[in-house]
C-alpha atoms as a PDB file:
ATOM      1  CA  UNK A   1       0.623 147.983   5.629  1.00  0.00           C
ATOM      2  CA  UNK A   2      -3.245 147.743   5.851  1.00  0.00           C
ATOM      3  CA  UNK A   3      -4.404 143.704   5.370  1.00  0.00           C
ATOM      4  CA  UNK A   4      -7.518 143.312   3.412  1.00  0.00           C
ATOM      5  CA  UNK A   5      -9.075 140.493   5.227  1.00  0.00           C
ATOM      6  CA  UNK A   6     -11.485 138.744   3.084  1.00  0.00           C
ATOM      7  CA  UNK A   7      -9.256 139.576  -0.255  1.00  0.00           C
ATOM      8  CA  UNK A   8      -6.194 137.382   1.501  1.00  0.00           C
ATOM      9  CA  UNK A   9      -8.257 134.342   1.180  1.00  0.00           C
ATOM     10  CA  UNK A  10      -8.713 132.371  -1.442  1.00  0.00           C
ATOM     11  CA  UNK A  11     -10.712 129.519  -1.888  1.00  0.00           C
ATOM     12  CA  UNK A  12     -10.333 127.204  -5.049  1.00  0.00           C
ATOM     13  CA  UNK A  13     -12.946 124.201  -5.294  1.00  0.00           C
ATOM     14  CA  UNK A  14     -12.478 121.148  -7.624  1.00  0.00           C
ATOM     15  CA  UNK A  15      -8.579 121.899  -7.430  1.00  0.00           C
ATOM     16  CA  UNK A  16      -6.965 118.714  -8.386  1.00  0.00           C
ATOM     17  CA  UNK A  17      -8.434 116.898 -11.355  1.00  0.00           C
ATOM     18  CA  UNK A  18      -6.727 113.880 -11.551  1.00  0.00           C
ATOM     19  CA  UNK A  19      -8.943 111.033  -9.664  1.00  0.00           C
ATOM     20  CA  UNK A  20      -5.765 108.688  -9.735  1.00  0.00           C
ATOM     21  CA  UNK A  21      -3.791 111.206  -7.309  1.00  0.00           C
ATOM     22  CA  UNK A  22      -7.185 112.400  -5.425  1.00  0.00           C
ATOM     23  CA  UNK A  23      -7.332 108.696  -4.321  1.00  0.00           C
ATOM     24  CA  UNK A  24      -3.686 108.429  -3.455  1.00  0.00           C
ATOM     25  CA  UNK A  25      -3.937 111.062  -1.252  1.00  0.00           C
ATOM     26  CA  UNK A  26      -7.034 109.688   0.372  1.00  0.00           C
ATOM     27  CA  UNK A  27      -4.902 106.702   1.310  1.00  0.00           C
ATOM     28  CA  UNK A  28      -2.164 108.065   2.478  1.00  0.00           C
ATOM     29  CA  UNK A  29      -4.198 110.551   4.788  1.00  0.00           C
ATOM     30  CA  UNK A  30      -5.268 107.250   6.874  1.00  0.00           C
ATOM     31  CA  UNK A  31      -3.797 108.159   9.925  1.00  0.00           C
ATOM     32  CA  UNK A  32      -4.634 107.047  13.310  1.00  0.00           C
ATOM     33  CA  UNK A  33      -4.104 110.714  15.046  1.00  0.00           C
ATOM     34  CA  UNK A  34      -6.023 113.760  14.880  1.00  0.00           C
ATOM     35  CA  UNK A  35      -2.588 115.254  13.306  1.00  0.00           C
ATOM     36  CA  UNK A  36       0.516 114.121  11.873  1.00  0.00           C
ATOM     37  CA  UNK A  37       3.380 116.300  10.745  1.00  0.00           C
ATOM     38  CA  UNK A  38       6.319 115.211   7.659  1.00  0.00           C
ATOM     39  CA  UNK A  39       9.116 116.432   6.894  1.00  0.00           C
ATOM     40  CA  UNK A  40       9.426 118.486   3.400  1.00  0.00           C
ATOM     41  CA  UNK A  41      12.089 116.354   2.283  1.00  0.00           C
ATOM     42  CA  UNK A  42      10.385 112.395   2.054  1.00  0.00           C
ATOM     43  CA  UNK A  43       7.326 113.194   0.130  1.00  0.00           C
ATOM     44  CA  UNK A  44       5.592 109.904  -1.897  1.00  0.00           C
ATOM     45  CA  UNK A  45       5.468 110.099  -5.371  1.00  0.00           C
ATOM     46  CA  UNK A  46       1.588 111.551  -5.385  1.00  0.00           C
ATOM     47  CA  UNK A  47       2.591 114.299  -2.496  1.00  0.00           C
ATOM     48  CA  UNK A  48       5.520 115.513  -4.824  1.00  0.00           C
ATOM     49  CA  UNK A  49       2.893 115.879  -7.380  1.00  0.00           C
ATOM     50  CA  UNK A  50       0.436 117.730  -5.176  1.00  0.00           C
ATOM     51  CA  UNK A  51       2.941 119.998  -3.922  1.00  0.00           C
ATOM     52  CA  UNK A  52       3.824 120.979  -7.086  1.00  0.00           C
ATOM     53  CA  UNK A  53       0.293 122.138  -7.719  1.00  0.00           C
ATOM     54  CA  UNK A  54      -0.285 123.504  -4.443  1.00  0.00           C
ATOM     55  CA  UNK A  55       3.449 125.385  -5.077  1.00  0.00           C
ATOM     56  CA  UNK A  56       2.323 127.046  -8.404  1.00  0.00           C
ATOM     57  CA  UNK A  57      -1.373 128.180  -7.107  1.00  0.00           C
ATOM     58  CA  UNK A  58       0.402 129.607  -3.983  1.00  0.00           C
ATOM     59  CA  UNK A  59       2.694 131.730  -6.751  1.00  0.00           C
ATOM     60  CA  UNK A  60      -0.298 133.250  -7.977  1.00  0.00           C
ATOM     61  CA  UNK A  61      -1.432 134.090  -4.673  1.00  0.00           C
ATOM     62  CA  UNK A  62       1.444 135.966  -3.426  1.00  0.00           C
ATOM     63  CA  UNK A  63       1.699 137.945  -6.853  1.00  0.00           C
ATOM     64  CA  UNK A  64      -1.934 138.736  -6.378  1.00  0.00           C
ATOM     65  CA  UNK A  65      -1.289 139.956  -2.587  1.00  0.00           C
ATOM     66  CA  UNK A  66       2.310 141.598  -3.506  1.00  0.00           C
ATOM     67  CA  UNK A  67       4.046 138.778  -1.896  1.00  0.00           C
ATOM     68  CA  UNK A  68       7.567 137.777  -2.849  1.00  0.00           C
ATOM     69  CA  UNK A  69       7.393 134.408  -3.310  1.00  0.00           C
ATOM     70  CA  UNK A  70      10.939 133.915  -3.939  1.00  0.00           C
ATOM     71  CA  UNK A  71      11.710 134.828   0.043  1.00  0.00           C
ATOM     72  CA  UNK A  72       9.722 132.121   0.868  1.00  0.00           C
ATOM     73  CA  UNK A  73      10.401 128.435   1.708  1.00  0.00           C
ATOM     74  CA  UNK A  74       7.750 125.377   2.289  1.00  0.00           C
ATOM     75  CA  UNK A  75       8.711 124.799   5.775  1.00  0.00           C
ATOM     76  CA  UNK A  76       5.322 122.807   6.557  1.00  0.00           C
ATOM     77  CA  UNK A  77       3.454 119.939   5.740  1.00  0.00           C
ATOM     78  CA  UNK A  78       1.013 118.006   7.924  1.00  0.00           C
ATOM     79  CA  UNK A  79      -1.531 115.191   7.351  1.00  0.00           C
ATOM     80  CA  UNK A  80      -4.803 116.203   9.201  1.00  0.00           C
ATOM     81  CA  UNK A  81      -7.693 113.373   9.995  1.00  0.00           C
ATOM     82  CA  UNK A  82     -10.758 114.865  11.929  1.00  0.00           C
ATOM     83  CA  UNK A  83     -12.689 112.072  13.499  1.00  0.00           C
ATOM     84  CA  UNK A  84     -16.626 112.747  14.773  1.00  0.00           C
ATOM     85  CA  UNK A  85     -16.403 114.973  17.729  1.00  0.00           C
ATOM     86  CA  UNK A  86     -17.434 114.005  20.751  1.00  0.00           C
ATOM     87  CA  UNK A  87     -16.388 114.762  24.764  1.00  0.00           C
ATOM     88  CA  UNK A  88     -13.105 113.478  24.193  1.00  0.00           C
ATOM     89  CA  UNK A  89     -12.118 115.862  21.293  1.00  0.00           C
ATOM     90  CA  UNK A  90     -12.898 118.886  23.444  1.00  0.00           C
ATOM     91  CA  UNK A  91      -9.306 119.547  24.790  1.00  0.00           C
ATOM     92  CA  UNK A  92      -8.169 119.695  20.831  1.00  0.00           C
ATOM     93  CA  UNK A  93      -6.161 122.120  19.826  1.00  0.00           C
ATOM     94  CA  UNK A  94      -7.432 122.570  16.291  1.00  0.00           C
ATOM     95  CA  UNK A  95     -11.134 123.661  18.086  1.00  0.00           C
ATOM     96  CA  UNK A  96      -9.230 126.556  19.871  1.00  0.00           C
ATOM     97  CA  UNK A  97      -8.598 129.978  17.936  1.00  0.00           C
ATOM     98  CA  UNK A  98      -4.820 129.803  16.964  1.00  0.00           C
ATOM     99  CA  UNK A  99      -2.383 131.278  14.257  1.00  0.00           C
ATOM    100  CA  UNK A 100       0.345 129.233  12.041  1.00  0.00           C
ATOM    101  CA  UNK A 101       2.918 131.252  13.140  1.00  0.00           C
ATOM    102  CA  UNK A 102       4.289 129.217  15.917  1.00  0.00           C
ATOM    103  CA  UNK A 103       5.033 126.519  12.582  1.00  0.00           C
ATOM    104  CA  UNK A 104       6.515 129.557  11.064  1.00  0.00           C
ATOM    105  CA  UNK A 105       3.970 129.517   8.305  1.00  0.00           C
ATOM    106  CA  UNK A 106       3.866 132.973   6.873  1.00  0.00           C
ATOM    107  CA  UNK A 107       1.344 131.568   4.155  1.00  0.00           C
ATOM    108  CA  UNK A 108      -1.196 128.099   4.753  1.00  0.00           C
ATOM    109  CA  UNK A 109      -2.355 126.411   1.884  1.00  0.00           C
ATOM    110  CA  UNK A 110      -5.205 123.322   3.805  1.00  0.00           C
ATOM    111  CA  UNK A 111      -6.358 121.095   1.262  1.00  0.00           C
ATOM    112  CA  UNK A 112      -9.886 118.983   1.954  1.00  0.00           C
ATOM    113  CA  UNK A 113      -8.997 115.646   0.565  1.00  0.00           C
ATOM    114  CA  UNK A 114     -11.976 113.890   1.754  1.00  0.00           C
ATOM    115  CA  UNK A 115     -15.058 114.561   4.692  1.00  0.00           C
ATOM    116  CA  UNK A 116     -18.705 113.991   5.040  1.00  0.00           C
ATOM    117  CA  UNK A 117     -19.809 116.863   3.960  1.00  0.00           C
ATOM    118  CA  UNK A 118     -22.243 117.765   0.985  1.00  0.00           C
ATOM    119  CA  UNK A 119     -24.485 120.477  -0.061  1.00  0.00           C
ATOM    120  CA  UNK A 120     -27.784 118.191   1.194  1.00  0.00           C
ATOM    121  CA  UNK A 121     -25.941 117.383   4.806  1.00  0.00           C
ATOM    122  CA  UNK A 122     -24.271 119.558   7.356  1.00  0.00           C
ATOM    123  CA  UNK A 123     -21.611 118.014   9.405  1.00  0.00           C
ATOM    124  CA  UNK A 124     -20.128 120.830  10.734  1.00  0.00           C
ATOM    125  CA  UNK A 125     -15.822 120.949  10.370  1.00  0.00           C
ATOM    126  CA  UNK A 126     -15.882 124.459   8.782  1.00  0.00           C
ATOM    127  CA  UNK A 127     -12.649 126.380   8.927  1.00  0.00           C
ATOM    128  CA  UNK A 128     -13.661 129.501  10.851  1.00  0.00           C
ATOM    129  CA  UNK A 129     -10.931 132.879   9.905  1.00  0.00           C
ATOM    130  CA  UNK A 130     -11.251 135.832  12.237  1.00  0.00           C
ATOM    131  CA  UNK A 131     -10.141 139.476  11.252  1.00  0.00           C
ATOM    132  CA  UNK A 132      -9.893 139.787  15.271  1.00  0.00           C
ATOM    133  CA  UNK A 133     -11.435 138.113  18.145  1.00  0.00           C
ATOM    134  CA  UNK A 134     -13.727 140.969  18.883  1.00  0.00           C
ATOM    135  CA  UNK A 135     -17.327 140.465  19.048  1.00  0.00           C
ATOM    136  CA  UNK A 136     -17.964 144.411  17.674  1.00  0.00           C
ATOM    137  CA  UNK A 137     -17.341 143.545  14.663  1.00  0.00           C
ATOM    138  CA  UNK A 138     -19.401 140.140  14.772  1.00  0.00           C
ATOM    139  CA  UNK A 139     -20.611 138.280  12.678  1.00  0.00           C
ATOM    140  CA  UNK A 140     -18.782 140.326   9.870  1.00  0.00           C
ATOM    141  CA  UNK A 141     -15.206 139.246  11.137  1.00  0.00           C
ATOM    142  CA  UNK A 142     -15.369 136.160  10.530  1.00  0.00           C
ATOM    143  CA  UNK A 143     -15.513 133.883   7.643  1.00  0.00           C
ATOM    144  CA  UNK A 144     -16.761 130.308   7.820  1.00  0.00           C
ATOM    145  CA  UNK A 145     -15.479 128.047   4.556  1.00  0.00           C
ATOM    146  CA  UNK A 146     -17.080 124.522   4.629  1.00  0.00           C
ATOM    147  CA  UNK A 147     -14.897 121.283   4.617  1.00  0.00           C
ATOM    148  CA  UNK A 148     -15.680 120.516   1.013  1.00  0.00           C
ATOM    149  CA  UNK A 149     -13.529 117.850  -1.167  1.00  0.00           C
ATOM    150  CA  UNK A 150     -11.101 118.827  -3.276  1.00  0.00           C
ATOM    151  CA  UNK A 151     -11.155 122.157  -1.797  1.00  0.00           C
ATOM    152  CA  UNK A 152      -7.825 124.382  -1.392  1.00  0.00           C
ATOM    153  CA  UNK A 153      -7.850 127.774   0.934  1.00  0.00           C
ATOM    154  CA  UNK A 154      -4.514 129.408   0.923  1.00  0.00           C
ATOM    155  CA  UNK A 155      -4.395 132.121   3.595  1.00  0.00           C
ATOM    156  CA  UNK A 156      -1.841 134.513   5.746  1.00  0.00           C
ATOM    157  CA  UNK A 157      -0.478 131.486   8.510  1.00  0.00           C
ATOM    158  CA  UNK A 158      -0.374 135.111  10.922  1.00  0.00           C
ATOM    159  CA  UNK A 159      -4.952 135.063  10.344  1.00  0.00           C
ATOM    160  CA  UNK A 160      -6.528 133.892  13.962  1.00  0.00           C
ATOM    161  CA  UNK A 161      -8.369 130.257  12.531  1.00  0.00           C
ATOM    162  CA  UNK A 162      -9.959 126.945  13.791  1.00  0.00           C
ATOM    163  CA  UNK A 163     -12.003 124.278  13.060  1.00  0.00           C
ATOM    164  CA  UNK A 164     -15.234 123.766  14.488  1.00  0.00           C
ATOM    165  CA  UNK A 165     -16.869 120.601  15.709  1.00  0.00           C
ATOM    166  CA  UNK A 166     -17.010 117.960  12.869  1.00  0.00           C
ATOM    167  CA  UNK A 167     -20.152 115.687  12.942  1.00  0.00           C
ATOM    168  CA  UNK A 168     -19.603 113.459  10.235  1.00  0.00           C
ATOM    169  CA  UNK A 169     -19.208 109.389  10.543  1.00  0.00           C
ATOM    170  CA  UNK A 170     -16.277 109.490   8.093  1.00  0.00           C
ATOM    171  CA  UNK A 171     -12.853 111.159   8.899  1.00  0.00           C
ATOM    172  CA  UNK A 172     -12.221 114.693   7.564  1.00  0.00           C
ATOM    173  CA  UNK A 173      -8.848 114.336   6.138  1.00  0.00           C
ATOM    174  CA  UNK A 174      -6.690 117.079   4.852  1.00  0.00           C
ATOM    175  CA  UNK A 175      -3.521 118.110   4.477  1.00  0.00           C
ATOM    176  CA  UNK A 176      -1.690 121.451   5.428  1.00  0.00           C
ATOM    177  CA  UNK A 177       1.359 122.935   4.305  1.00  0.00           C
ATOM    178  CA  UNK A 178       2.946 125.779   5.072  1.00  0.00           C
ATOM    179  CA  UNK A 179       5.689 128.694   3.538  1.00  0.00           C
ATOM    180  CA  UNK A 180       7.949 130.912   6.347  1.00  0.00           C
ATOM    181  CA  UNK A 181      10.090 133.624   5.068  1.00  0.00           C
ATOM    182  CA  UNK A 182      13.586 133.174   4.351  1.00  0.00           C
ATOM    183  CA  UNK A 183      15.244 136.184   6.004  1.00  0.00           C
ATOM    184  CA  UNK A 184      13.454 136.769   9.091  1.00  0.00           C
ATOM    185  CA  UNK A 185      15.318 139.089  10.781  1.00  0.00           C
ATOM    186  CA  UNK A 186      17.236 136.863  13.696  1.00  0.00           C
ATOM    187  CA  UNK A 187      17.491 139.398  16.748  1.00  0.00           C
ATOM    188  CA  UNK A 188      14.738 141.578  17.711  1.00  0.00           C
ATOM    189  CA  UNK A 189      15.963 145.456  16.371  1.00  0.00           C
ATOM    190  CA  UNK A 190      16.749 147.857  18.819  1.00  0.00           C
ATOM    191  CA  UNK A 191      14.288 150.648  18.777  1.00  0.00           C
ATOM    192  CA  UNK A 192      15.309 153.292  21.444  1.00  0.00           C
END
């Protein structure tokens, strides 16, 4: 299977157009830690509702990559709030280059509810995607998408990713869910 690396991403601006649930979501993303995982079970009333988006725009994306959406299962959902980096933020995990994997996300879907950034400032909190980790391929395997609100990426959870240094006085606050597969195989096969 050959992975088309800039065709697995896809990047959807303006995605939710309902202020009343935009705002919602911008309250309950007040946290007071860098991250905060939930369960899939207890959502609020407006995270039902954004699921359900999120849920249907993920559909298209797996029957645009082949994907069968149907052996999938949302298996991750976190609340994300970026404060201004400074010396204390640089043992973060979210600034190293990691997969979604280990959260058994086959497929992320981070949406941007609210940040700093606009197309006059730059405050830095992109969301850098690497096809590898090389630097012969550099700068052309990597893609940079900026922390815009109301922005949804929805990518393969297996991509290399982080976020770099955020600058801005406000929080960046998002929120990340995740799909695994249903019928991972449970034992590794035996191959000799």
């Amino acid at each position: 299977m050959q992975i088309k690396f800039i065709d697995t991403i896809d990047i959807i601006d303006n995605f939710l157009v309902d202020i009343n649930l935009i705002n919602e979501l911008k309250k309950e993303s007040d946290i007071n830690s860098t991250i905060k995982g939930q369960d899939t079970f207890n959502f609020t009333p407006s995270q039902k509702v954004f699921q359900l988006y999120v849920k249907k725009t993920v559909i298209n994306y797996c029957i645009q990559n082949n994907i069968d959406f149907e052996n999938l299962e949302l298996s991750n959902f976190q609340k994300g709030n970026l404060q201004k980096y400074n010396q204390s933020k640089v043992s973060n995990h979210l600034y190293e280059p990691h997969h979604d994997m280990v959260e058994s996300s086959f497929i992320t879907a981070i949406y941007y509810i609210d940040s700093d950034y606009n197309d006059k400032t730059w405050t830095g909190g992109e969301l850098a995607i690497y096809k590898n980790l090389t630097f012969a391929e550099y700068p052309n395997n990597t893609i940079n998408i900026l922390p815009k609100q109301n922005r949804l990426i929805i990518f393969p959870g297996f991509l290399t990713h982080r976020v770099k240094p955020y600058f801005g006085e406000k929080p960046r606050t998002s929120l990340v869910l995740g799909w695994k597969v249903k019928d991972q195989p449970q034992n590794v096969p035996n191959i000799l």
